[in-house]
C-alpha atoms as a PDB file:
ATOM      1  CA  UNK A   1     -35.345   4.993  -0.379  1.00  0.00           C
ATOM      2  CA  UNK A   2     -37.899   2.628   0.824  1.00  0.00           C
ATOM      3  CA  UNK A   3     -41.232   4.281   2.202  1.00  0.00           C
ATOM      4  CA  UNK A   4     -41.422   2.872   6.440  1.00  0.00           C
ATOM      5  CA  UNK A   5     -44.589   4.329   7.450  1.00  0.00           C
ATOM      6  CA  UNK A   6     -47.089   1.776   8.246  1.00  0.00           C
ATOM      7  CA  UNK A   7     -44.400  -0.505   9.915  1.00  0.00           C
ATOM      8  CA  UNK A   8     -45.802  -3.671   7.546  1.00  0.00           C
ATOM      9  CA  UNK A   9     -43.956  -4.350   4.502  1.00  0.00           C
ATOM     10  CA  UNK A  10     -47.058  -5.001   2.140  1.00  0.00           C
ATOM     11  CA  UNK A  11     -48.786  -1.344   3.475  1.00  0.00           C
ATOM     12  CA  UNK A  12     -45.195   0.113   3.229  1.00  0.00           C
ATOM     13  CA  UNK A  13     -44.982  -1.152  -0.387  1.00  0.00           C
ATOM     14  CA  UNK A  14     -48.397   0.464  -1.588  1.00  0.00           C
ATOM     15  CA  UNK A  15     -47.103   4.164   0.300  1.00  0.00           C
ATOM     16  CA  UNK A  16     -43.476   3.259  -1.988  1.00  0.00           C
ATOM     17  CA  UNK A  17     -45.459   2.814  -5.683  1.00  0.00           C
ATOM     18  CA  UNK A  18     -48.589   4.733  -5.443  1.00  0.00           C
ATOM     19  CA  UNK A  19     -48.584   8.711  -4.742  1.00  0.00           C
ATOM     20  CA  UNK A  20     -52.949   8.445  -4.408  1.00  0.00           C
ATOM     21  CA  UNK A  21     -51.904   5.764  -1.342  1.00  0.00           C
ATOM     22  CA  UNK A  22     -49.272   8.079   0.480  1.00  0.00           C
ATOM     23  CA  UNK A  23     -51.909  10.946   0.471  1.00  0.00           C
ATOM     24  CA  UNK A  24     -54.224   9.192   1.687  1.00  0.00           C
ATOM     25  CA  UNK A  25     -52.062   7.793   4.575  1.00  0.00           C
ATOM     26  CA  UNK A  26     -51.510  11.603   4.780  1.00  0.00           C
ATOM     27  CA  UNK A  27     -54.787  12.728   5.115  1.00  0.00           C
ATOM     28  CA  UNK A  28     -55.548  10.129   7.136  1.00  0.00           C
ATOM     29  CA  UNK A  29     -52.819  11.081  10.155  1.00  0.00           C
ATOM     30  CA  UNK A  30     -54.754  12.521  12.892  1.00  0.00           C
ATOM     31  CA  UNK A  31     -55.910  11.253  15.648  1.00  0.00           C
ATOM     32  CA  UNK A  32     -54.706   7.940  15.641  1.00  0.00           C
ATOM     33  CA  UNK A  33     -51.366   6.525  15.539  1.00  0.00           C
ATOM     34  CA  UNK A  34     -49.430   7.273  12.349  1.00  0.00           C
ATOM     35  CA  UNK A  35     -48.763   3.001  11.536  1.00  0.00           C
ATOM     36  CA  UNK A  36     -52.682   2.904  11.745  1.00  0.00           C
ATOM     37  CA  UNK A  37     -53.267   5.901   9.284  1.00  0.00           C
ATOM     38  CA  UNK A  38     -50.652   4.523   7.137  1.00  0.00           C
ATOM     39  CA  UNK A  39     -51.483   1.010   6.890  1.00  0.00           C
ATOM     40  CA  UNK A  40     -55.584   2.272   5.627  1.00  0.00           C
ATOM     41  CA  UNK A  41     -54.599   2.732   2.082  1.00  0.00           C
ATOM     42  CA  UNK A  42     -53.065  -0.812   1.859  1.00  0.00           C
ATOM     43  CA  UNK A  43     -56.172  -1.707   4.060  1.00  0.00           C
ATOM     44  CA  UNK A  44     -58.557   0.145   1.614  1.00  0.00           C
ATOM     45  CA  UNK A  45     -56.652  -1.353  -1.570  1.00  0.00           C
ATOM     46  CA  UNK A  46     -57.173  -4.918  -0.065  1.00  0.00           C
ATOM     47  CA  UNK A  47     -61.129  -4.496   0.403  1.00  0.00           C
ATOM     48  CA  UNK A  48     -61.492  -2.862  -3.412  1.00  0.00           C
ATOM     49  CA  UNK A  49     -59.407  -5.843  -4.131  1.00  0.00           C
ATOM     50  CA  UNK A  50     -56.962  -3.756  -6.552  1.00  0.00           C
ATOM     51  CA  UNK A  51     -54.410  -0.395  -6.118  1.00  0.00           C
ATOM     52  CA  UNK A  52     -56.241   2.967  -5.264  1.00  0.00           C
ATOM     53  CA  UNK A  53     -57.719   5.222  -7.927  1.00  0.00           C
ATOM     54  CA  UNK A  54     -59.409   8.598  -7.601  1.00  0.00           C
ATOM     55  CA  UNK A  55     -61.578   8.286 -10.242  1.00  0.00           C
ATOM     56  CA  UNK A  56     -63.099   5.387  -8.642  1.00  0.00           C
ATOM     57  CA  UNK A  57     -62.846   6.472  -5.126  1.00  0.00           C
ATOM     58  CA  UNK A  58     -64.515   9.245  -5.818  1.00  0.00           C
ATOM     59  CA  UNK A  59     -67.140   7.853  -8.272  1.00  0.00           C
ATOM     60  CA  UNK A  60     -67.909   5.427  -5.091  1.00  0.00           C
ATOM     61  CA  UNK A  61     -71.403   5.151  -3.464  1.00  0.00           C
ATOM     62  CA  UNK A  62     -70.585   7.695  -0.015  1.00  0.00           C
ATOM     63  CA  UNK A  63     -72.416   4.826   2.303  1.00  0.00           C
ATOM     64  CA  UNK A  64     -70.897   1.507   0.680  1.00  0.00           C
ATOM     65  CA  UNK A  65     -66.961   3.600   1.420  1.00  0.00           C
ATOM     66  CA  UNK A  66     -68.031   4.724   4.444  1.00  0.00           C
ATOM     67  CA  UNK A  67     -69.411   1.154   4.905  1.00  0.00           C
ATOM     68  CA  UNK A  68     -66.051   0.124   3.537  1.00  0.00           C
ATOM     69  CA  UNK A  69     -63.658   1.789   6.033  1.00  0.00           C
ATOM     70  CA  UNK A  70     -65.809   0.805   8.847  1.00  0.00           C
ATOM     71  CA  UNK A  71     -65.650  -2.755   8.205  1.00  0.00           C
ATOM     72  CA  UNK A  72     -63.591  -4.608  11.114  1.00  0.00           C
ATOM     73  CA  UNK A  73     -61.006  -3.570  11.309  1.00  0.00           C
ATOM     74  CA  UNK A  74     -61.592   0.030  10.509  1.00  0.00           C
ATOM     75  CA  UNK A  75     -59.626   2.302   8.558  1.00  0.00           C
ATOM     76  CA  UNK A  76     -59.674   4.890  11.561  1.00  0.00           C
ATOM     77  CA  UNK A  77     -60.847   5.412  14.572  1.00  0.00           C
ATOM     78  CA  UNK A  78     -63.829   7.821  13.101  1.00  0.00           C
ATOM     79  CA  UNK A  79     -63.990   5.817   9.401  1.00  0.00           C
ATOM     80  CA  UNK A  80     -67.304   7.519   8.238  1.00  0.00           C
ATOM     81  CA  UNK A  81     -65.987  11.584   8.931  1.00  0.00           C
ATOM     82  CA  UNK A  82     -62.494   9.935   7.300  1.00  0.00           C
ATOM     83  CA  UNK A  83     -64.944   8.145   4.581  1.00  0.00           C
ATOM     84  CA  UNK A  84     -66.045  11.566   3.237  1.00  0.00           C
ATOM     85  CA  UNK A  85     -62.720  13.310   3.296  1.00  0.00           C
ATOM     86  CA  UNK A  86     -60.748  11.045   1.269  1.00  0.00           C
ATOM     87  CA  UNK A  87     -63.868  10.930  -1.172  1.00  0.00           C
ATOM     88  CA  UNK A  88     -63.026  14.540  -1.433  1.00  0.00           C
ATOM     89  CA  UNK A  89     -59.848  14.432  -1.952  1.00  0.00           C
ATOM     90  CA  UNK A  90     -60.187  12.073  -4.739  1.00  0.00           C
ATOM     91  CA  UNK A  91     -62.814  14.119  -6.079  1.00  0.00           C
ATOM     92  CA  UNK A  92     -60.302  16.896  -6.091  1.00  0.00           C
ATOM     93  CA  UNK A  93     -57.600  14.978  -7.740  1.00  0.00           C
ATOM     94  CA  UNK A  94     -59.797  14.171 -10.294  1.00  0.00           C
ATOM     95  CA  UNK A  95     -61.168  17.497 -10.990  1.00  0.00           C
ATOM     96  CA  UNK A  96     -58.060  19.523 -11.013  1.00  0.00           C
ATOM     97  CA  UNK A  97     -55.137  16.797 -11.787  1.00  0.00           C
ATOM     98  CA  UNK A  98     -56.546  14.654 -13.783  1.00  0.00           C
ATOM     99  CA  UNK A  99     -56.519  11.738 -10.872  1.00  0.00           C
ATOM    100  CA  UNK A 100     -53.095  11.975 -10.852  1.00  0.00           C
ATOM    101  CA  UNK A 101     -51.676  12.851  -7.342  1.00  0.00           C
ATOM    102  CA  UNK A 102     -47.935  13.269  -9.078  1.00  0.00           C
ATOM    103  CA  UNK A 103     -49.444  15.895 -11.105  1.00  0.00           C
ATOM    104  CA  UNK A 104     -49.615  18.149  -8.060  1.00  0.00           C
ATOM    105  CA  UNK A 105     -45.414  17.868  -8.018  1.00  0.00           C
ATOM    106  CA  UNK A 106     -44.462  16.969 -11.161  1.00  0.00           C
ATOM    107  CA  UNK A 107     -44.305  20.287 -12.834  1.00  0.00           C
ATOM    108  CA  UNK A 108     -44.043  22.554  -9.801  1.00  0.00           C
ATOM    109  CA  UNK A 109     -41.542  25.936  -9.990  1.00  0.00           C
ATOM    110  CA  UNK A 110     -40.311  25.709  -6.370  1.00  0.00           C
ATOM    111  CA  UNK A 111     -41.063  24.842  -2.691  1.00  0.00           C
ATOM    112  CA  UNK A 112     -43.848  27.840  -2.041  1.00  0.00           C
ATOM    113  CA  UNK A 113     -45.741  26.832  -4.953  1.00  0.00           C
ATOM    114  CA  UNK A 114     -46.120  23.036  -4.098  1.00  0.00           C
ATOM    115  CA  UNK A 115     -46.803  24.259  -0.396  1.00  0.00           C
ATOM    116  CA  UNK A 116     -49.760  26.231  -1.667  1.00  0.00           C
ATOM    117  CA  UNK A 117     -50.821  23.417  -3.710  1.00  0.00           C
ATOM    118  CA  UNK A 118     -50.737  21.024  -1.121  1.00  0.00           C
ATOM    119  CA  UNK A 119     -52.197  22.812   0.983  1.00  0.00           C
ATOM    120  CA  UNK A 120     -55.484  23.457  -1.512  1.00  0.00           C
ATOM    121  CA  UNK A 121     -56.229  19.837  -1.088  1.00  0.00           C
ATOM    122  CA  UNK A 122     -59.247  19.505   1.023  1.00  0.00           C
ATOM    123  CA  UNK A 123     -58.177  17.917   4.627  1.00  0.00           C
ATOM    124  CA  UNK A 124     -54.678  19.306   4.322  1.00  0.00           C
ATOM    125  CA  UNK A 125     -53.746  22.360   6.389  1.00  0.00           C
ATOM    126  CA  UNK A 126     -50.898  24.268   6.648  1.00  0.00           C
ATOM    127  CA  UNK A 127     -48.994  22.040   8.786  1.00  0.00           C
ATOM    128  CA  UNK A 128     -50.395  18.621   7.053  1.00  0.00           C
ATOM    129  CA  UNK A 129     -49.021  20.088   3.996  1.00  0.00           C
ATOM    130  CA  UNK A 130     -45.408  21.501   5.085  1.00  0.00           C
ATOM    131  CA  UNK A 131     -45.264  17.849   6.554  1.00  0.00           C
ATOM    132  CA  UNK A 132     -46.327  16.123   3.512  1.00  0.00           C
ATOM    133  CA  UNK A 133     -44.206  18.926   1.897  1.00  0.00           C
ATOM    134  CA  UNK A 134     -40.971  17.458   4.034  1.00  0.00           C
ATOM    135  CA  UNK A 135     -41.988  14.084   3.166  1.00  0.00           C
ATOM    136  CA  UNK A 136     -41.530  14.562  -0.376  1.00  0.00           C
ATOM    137  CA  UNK A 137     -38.498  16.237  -0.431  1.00  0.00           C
ATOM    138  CA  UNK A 138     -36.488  13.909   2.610  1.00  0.00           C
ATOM    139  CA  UNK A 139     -38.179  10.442   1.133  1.00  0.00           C
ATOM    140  CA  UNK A 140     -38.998  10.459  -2.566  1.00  0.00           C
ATOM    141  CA  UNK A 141     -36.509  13.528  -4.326  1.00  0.00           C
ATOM    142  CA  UNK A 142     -38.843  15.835  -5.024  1.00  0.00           C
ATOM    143  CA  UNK A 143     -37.064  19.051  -4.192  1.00  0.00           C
ATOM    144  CA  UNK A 144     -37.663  22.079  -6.121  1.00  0.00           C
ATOM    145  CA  UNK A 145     -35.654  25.279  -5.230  1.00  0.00           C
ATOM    146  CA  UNK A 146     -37.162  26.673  -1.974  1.00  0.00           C
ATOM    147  CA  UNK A 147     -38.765  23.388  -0.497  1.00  0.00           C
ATOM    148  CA  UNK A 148     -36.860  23.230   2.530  1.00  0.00           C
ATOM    149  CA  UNK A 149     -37.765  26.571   3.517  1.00  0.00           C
ATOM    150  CA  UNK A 150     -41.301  26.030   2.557  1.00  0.00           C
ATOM    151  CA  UNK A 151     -41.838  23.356   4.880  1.00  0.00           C
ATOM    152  CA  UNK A 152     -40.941  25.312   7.755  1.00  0.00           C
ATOM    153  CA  UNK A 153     -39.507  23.429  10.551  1.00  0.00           C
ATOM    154  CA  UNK A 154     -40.575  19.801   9.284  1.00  0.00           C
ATOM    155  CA  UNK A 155     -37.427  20.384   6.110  1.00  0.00           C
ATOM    156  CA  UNK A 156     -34.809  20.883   8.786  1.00  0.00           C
ATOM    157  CA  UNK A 157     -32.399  18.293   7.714  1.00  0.00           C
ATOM    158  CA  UNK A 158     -31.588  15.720  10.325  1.00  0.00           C
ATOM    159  CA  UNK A 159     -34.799  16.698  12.724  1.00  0.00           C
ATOM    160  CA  UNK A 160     -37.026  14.294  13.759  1.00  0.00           C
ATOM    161  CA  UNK A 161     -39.983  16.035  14.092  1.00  0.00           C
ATOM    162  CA  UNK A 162     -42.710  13.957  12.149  1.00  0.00           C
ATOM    163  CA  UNK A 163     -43.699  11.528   9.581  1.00  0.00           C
ATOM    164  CA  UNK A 164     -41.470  13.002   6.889  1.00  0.00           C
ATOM    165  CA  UNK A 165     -38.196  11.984   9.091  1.00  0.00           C
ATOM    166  CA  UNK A 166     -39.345   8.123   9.856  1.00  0.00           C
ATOM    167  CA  UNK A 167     -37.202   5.975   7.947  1.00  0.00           C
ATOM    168  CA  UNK A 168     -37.339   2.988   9.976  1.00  0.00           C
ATOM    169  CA  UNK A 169     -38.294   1.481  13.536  1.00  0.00           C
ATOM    170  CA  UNK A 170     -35.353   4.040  15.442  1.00  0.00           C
ATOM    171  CA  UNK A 171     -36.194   6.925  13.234  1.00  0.00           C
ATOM    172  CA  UNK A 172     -39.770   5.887  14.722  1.00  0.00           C
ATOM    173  CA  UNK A 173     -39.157   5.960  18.201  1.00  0.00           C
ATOM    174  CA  UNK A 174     -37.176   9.376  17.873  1.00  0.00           C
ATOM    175  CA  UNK A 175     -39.678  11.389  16.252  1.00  0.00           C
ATOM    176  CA  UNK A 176     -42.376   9.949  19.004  1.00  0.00           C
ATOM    177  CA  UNK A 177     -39.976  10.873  21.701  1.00  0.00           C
ATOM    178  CA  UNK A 178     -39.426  14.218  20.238  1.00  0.00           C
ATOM    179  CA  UNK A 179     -43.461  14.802  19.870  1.00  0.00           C
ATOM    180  CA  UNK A 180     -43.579  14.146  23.674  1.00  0.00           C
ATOM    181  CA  UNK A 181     -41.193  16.322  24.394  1.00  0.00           C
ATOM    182  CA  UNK A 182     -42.367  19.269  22.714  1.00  0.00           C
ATOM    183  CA  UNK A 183     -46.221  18.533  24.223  1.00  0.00           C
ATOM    184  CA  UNK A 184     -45.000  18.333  27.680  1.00  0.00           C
ATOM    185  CA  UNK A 185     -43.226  22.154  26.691  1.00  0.00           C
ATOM    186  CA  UNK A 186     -46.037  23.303  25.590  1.00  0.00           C
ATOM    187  CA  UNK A 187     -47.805  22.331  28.849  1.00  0.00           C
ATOM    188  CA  UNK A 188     -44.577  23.819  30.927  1.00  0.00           C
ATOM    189  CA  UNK A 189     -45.968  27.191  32.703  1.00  0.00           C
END
């Protein structure tokens, strides 16, 4: 299946071949509309002028990346806070998985065990990782025993709850729909 996050086939492409970008784009969902914080890897990529590595990333100078996502136009909407988090991310891919993001899945037991690994990555909560969790398992295959479960609500099959069930411009406009739904039940006395 072909990775639709971003909306733009050449950001969609990096999310598709490179786990470090489709963390990132992870990490980087908050606070601004999910095509933005998808399309920042592919934006970041372009401006290093080569794929995304955590070994560089986090080897690089904090001002010149924080420099680097704020450059016009910027990675996200607060690109030196975002600057510092992906540097620790990388840092922490490097440190405990050898740089290699698929490391974190490739050799996990079952769906509570990659929840509470994803969920040790700095910027990555509970529900960033049951999402990224979801994403995983609905997009790319990786579904050990349990994973479903694990991500809580975001596994349901056929939900459209967040990034993990947007395969395409509909799938898009469902899970936003469903988003506003729920906020405007949450505001309901």
């Amino acid at each position: 299946m072909r990775i639709q996050l971003a909306q733009r086939s050449e950001a969609d492409e990096l999310l598709g071949r490179s786990p470090l970008a489709l963390l990132v784009g992870m990490l980087l969902d908050q606070q601004i509309p999910m095509e933005w914080a998808f399309t920042g890897p592919y934006t970041i990529s372009e401006r290093l002028g080569h794929d995304l590595s955590a070994a560089e990333i986090a080897a690089y100078d904090p001002d010149a990346f924080a420099a680097l996502l704020a450059a016009k136009p910027a990675v996200h909407r607060y690109p030196k806070s975002m600057a510092a988090r992906v540097q620790q991310l990388a840092s922490y891919l490097v440190e405990h998985y050898d740089g290699r993001p698929e490391a974190i899945w490739a050799d996990v037991q079952d769906g509570p065990e990659l929840l509470k690994r994803l969920m040790a990555l700095p910027g990555y909560g509970k529900q960033k990782a049951q999402i990224f969790l979801a994403l995983l398992g609905k997009q790319l295959g990786v579904q050990p025993s349990g994973w479903r479960e694990a991500a809580g609500l975001y596994g349901e099959e056929g939900a459209f709850r967040s990034v993990a069930d947007v395969v395409d411009a509909d799938s898009l406009v469902r899970v936003r729909t469903a988003k506003q739904e729920a906020k405007r039940a949450a505001k309901a006395p």
